[in-house]
Protein backbone atom coordinates (compact mmCIF):
# COMPACT_ATOMS: atom_id res chain seq x y z
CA UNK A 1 31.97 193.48 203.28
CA UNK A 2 29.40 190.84 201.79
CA UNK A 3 29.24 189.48 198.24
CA UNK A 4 25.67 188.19 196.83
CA UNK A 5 26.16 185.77 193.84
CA UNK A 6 23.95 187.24 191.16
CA UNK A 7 25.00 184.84 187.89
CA UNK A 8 27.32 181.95 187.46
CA UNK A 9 29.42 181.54 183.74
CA UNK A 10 29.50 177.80 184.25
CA UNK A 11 27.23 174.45 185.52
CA UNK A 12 30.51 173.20 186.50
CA UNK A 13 31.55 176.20 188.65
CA UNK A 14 31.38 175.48 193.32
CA UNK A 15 28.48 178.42 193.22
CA UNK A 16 26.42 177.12 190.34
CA UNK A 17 23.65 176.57 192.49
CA UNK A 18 24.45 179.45 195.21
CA UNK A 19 22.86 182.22 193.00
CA UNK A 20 20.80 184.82 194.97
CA UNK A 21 23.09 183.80 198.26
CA UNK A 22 25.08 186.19 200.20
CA UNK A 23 29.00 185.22 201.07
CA UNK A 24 31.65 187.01 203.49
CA UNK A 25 34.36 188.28 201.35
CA UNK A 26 37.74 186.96 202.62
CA UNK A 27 40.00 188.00 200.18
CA UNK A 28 40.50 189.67 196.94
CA UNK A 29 43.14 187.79 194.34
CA UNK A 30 44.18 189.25 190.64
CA UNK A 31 40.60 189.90 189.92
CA UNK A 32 38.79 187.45 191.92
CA UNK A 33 37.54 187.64 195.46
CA UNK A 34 37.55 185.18 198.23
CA UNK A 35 34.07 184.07 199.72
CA UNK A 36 33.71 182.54 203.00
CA UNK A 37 32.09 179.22 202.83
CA UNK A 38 31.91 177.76 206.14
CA UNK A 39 35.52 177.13 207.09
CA UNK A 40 36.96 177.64 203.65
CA UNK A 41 37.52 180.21 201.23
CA UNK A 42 36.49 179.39 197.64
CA UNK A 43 37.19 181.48 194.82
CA UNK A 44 34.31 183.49 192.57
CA UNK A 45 34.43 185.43 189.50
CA UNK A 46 34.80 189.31 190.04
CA UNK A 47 31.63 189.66 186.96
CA UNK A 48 29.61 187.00 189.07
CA UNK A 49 29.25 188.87 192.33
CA UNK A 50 27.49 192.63 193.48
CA UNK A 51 29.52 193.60 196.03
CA UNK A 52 27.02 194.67 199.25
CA UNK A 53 28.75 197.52 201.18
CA UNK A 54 28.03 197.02 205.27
């Protein structure tokens, strides 16, 4: 399954400038999912993804 980052609730936030991009979900975490960045997982806000179904 693939997650596109469609808004970001803070400047300050890894994904700030990521929006419109399309991550591997790795995980899922009390609310939160797990995107696959390269090697690492990073977290992102459940409200700051659409989920893509594959």
């Amino acid at each position: 399954m693939k997650a596109k980052i469609i808004k970001c609730g803070n400047p300050q936030y890894w994904y700030a400038d990521k929006i419109g991009q399309v991550f591997t979900i790795y995980d899922r975490i009390q609310g939160d999912y797990r995107l696959r960045v390269g090697l690492a997982a990073k977290c992102v806000a459940d409200e700051d993804i659409e989920i893509i179904q594959e």
